[in-house]
Protein backbone atom coordinates (compact mmCIF):
# COMPACT_ATOMS: atom_id res chain seq x y z
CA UNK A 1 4.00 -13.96 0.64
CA UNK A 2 2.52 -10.65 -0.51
CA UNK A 3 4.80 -8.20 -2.44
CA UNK A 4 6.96 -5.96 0.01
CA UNK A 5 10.19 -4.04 0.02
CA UNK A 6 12.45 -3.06 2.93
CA UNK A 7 13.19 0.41 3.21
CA UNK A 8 15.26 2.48 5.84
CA UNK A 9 12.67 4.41 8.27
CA UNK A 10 13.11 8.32 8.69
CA UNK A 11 11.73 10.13 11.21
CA UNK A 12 8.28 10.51 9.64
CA UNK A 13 7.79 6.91 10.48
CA UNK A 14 8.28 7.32 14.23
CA UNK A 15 4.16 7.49 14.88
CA UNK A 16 3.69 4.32 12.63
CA UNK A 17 6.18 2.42 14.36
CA UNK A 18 5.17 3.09 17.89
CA UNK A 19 1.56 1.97 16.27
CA UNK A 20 3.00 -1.21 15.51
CA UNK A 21 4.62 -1.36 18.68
CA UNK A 22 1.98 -0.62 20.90
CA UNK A 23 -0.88 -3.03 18.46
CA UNK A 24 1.53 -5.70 19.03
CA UNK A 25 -0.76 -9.23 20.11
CA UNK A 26 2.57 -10.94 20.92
CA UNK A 27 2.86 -8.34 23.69
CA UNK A 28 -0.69 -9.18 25.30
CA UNK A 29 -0.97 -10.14 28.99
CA UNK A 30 2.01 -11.12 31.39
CA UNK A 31 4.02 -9.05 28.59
CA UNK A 32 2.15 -5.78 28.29
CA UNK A 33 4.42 -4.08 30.68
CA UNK A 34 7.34 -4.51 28.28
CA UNK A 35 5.38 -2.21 25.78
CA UNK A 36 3.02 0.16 28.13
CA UNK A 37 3.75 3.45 27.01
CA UNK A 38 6.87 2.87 24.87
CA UNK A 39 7.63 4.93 21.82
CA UNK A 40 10.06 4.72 18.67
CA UNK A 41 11.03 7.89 18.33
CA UNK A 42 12.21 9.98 15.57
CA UNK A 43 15.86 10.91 17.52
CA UNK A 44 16.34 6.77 18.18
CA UNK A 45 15.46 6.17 14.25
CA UNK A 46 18.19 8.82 13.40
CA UNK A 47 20.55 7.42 15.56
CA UNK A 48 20.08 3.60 14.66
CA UNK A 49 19.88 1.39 11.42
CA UNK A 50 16.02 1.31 11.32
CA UNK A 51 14.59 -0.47 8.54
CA UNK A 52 10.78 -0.53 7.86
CA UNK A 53 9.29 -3.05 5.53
CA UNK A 54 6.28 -2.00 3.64
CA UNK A 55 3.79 -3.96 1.06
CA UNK A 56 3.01 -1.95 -2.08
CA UNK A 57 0.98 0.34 -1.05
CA UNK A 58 3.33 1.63 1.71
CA UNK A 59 1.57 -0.29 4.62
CA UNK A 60 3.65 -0.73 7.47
CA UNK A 61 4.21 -4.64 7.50
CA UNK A 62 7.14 -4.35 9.81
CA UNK A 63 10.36 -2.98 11.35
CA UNK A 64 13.57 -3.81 13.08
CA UNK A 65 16.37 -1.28 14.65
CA UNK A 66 19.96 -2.94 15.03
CA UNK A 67 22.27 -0.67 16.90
CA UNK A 68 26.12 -0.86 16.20
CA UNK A 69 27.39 -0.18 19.30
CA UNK A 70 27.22 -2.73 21.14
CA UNK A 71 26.35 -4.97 18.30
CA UNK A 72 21.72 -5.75 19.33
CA UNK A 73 19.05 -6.70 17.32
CA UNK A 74 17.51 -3.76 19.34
CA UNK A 75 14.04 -3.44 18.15
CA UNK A 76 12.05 -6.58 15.89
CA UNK A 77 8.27 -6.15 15.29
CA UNK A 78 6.04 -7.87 12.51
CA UNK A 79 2.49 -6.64 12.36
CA UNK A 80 0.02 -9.34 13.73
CA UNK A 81 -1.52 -9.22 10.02
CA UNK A 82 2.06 -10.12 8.33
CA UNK A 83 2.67 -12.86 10.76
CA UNK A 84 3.49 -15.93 9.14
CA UNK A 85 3.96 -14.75 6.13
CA UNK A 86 8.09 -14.86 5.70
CA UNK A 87 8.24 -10.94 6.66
CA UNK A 88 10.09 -11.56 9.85
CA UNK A 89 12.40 -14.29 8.05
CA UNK A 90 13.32 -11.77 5.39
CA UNK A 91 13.83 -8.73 8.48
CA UNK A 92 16.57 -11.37 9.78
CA UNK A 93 17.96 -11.65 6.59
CA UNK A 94 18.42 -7.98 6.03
CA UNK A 95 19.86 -7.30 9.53
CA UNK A 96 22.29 -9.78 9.12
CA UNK A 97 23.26 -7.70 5.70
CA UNK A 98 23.53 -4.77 7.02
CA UNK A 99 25.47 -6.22 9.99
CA UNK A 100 27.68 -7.70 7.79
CA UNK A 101 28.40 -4.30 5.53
CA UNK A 102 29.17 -2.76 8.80
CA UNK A 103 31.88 -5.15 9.75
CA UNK A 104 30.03 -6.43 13.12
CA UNK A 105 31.38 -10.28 13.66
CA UNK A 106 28.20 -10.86 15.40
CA UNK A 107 24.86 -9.17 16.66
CA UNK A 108 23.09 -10.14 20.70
CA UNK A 109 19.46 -10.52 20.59
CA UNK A 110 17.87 -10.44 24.06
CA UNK A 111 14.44 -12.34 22.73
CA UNK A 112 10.69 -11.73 23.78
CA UNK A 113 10.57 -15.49 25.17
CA UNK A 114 7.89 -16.63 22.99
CA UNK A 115 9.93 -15.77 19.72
CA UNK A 116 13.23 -17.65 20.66
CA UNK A 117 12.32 -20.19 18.77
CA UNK A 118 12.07 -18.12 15.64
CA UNK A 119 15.47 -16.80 16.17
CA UNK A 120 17.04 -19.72 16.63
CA UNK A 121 15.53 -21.41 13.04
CA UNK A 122 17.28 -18.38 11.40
CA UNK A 123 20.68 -19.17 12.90
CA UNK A 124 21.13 -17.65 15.98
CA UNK A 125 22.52 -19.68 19.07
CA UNK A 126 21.52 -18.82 22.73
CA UNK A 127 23.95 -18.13 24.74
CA UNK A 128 22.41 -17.30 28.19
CA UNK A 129 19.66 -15.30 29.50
CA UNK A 130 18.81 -12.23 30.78
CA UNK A 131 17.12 -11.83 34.43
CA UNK A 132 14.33 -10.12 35.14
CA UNK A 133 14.11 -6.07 35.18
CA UNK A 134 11.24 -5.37 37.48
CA UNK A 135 8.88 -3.22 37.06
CA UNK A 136 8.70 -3.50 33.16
CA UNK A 137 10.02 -7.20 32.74
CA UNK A 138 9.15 -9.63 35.54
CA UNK A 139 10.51 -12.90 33.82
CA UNK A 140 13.93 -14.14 32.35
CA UNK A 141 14.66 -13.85 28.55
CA UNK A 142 16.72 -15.72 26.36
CA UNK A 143 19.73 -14.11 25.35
CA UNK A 144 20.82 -15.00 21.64
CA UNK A 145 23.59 -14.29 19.20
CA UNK A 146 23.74 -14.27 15.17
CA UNK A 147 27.35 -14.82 14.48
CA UNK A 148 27.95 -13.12 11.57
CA UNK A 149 30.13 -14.81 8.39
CA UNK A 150 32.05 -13.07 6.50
CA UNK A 151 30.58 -13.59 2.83
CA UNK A 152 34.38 -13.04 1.14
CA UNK A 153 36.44 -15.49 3.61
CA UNK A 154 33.70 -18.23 3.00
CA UNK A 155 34.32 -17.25 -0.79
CA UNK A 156 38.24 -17.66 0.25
CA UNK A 157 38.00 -20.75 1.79
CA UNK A 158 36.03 -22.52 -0.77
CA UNK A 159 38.44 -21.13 -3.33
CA UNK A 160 41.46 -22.36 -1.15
CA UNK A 161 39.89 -25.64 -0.42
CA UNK A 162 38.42 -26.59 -3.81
């Protein structure tokens, strides 16, 4: 995997997210409508926990926005060029974190269909699904859940246990 770091996104990053958004080849055909016009904007970055991952040249590799309330994996995006490369694995990783130093005991995910599968390798269990939303979203998606552990109680329980 090339060399990246995760960084919170600012406002100044709104344009290079949309980009992302909008370049997306996950979101070709039947699911096009999801992203036709849609922008990340500079007032939803300030008001989420929107974290950009960059390589080391400050490329946009990625990005995911996880609102606190309610608990949602909101936003997810890897650049078709990072695909495959662990970016989106790592993402996960650092929502969960961040979920975690907030206190949330669990975060939804309402998935693009075709990436349920992802989800569900890093942990997360479906739960139900999601009808459809015409005009935008003409199909049913998977509705997920990260359940999120408490890093100290497992620490406890081991301790108590052992």
């Amino acid at each position: 995997m090339q060399s990246m770091k995760i960084r919170r996104a600012s406002g100044q990053d709104a344009e290079g997210l949309t980009a992302l958004v909008q370049k997306s080849g996950a979101y070709r055909g039947q699911y096009a409508t999801v992203i036709s016009g849609y922008r990340v904007t500079a007032d939803y970055i300030d008001r989420h926990k929107v974290f950009a991952a960059v390589d080391t040249t400050g490329r946009l590799l990625a990005f995911y926005a996880l609102v606190l309330e309610p608990a949602e994996l909101d936003l997810a995006f890897v650049s078709d060029q990072a695909q495959g490369a662990g970016v989106g694995r790592l993402l996960v990783e650092h929502m969960i974190d961040q979920a975690r130093e907030a206190g949330l005991p669990q975060v939804r995910v309402v998935s693009h269909p075709p990436a349920e599968q992802f989800y569900r390798r890093l942990g997360a269990e479906r739960v139900g699904k999601v009808p459809p939303s015409p005009p935008r979203v003409t199909w049913e998606r998977p509705e997920l859940r990260f359940a999120i552990v408490d890093r100290n109680a497992e620490r406890a329980d081991v301790t108590a246990t052992g």
